[in-house]
Protein backbone atom coordinates (compact mmCIF):
# COMPACT_ATOMS: atom_id res chain seq x y z
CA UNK A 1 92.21 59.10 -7.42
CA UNK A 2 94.15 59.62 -4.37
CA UNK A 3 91.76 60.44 -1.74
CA UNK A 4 92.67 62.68 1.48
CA UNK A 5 90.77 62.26 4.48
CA UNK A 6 90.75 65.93 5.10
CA UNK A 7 89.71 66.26 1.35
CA UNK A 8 85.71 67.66 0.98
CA UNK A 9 85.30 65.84 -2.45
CA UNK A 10 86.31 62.61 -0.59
CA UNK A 11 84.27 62.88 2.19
CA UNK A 12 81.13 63.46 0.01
CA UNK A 13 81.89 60.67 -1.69
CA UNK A 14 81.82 58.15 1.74
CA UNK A 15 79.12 60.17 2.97
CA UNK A 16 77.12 59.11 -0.20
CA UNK A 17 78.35 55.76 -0.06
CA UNK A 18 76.90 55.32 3.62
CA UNK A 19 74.32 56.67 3.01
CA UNK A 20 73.52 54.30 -0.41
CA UNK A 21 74.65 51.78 2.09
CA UNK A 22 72.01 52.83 4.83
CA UNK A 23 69.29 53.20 2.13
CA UNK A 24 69.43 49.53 0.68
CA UNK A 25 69.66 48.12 4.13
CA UNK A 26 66.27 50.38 4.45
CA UNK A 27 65.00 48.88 1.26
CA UNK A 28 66.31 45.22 2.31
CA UNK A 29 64.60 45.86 5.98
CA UNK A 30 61.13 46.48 4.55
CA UNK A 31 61.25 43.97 1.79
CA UNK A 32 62.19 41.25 5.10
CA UNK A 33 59.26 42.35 6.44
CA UNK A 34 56.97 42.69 3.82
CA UNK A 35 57.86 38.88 2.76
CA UNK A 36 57.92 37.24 6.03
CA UNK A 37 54.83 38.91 6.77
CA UNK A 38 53.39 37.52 3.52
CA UNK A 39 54.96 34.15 4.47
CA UNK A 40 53.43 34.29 8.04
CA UNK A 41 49.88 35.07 6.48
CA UNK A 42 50.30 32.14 4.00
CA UNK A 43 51.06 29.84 6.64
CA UNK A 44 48.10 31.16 9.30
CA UNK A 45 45.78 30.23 6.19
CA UNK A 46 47.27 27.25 5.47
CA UNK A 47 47.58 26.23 9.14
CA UNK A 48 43.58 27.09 9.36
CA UNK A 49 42.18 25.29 5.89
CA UNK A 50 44.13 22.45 7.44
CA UNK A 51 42.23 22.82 10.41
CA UNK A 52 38.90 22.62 8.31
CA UNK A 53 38.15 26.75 8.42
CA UNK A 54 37.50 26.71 4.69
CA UNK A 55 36.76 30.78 5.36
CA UNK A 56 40.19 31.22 5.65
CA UNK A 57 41.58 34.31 3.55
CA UNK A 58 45.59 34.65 2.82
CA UNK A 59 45.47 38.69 1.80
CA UNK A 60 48.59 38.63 0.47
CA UNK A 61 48.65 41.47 -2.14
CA UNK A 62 51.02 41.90 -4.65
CA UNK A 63 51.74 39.90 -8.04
CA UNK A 64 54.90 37.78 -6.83
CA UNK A 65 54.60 34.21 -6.30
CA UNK A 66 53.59 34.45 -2.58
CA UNK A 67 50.49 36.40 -4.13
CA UNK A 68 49.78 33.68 -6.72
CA UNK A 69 50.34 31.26 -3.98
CA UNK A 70 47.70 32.92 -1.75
CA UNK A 71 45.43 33.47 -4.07
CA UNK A 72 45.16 29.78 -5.06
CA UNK A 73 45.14 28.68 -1.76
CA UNK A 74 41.94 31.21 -1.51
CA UNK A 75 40.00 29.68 -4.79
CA UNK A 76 41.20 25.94 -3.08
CA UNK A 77 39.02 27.07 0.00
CA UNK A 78 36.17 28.24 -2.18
CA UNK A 79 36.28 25.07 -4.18
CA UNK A 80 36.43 22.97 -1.30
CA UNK A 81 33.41 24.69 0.64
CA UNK A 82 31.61 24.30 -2.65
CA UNK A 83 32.23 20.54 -2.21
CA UNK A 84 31.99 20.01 1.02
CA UNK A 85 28.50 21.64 0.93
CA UNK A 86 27.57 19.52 -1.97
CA UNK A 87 28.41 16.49 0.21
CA UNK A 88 26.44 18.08 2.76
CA UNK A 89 23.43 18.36 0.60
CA UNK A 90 23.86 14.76 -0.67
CA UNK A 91 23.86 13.27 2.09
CA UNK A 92 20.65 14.62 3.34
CA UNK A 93 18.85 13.76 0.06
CA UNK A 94 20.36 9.99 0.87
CA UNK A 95 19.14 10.12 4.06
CA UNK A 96 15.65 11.56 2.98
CA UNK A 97 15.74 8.71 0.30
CA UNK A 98 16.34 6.07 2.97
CA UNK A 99 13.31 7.40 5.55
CA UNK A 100 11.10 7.01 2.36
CA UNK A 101 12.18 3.45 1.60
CA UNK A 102 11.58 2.61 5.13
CA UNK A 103 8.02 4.17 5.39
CA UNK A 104 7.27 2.13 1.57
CA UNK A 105 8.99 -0.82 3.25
CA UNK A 106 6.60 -0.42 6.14
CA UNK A 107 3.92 0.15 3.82
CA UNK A 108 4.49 -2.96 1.94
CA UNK A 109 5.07 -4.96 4.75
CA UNK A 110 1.40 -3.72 6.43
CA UNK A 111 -0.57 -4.52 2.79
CA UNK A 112 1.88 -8.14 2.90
CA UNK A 113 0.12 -8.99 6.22
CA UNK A 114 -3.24 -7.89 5.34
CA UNK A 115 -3.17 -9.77 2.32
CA UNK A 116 -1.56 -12.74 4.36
CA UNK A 117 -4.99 -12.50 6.55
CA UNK A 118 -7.18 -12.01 3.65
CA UNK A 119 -5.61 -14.98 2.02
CA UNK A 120 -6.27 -17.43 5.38
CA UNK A 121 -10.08 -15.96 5.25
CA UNK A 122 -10.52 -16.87 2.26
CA UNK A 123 -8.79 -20.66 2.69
CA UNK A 124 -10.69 -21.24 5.46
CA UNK A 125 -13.61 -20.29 3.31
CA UNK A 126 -12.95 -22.72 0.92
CA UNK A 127 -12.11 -25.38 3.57
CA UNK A 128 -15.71 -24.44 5.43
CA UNK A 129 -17.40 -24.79 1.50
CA UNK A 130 -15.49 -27.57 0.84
CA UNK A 131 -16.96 -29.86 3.98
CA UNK A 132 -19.92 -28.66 2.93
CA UNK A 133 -20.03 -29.48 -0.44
CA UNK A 134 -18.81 -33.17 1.48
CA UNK A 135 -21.35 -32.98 3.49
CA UNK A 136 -23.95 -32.46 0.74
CA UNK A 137 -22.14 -34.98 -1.58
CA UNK A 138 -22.46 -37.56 1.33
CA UNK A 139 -26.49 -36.62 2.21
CA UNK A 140 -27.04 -37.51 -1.51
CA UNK A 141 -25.40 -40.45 -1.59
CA UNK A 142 -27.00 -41.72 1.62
CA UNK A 143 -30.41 -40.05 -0.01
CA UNK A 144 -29.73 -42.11 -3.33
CA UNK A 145 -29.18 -45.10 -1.01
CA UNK A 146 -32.39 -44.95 1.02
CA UNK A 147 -34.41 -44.21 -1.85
CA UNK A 148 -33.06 -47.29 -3.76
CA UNK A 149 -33.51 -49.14 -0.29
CA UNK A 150 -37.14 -47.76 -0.58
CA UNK A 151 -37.49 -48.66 -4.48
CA UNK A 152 -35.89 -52.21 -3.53
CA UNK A 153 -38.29 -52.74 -0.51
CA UNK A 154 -41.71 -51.37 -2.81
CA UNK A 155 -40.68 -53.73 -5.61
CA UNK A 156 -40.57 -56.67 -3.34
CA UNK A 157 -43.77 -55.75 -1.26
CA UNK A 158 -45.27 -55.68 -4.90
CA UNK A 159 -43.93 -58.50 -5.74
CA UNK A 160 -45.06 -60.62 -2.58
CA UNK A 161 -48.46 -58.63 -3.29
CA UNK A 162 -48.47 -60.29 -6.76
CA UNK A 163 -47.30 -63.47 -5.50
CA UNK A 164 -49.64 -63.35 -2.66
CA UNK A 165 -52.38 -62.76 -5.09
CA UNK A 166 -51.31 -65.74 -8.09
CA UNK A 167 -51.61 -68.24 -4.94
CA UNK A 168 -55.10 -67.43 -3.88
């Protein structure tokens, strides 16, 4: 259709196209900010699990793929504060498991000595018994000696006595 300027059906019809115009550069303005903002809040909680804040929450709401994106980053964070307690806790039970062995190594090495000490006692005991039971060993045998010294010497005095006694 050939339009006029001067025309009123013509002039509605750029007034509604400018306006359709102005209303999806509206909708395009507030879907740039909604996104970036999303994007900006994805990155802060990206930038902060990085950091170690596993508290970090992205709050992006929505169901697009920014949403999904923040919402696994968010279960990631839980998971990894689950973990990273976990660690937390086994390492203390390690380290409570290594004070014990040192207190039963301690132990062991106390009742080691004492036995160590009990066991020279009692060598030395045995050593002490020992030179005595030399000592005793050796009195009889110089006991056995005098007293066949003693029987020796009686038989000859008896025998001399005898002799002695044939010549008279």
């Amino acid at each position: 259709r050939n339009c006029d300027w001067s025309s009123d059906v013509c002039s509605s019809d750029l007034l509604l196209g400018g306006l359709g115009l102005l209303v999806l550069a509206a909708l395009m303005y507030a879907f740039y900010i909604t996104f970036m903002g999303a994007l900006r809040r994805l990155a802060a909680t990206v930038k902060a699990t990085s950091n170690g804040d596993l508290t970090a929450r992205a709050d992006i709401w929505g169901s697009d793929e920014l949403a999904e994106i923040g919402s696994a980053l968010e279960q990631m964070n839980v998971k990894l504060s689950g973990l990273v307690a976990n660690i937390r806790s086994n390492s203390t039970m390690v380290a409570r498991s290594g004070e014990s062995l040192v207190v039963g190594a301690r132990d062991l090495s106390s009742r080691t000595e004492q036995q160590a000490a009990s066991l020279e006692q009692t060598s030395a005991s045995v050593q002490q018994l020992s030179s005595t039971v030399q000592h005793n060993a050796d009195s009889a045998q110089a006991a056995r000696s005098e007293e066949h010294t003693s029987e020796l010497q009686s038989q000859f005095r008896i025998s001399y006595a005898v002799f002695c006694l044939k010549k008279k």
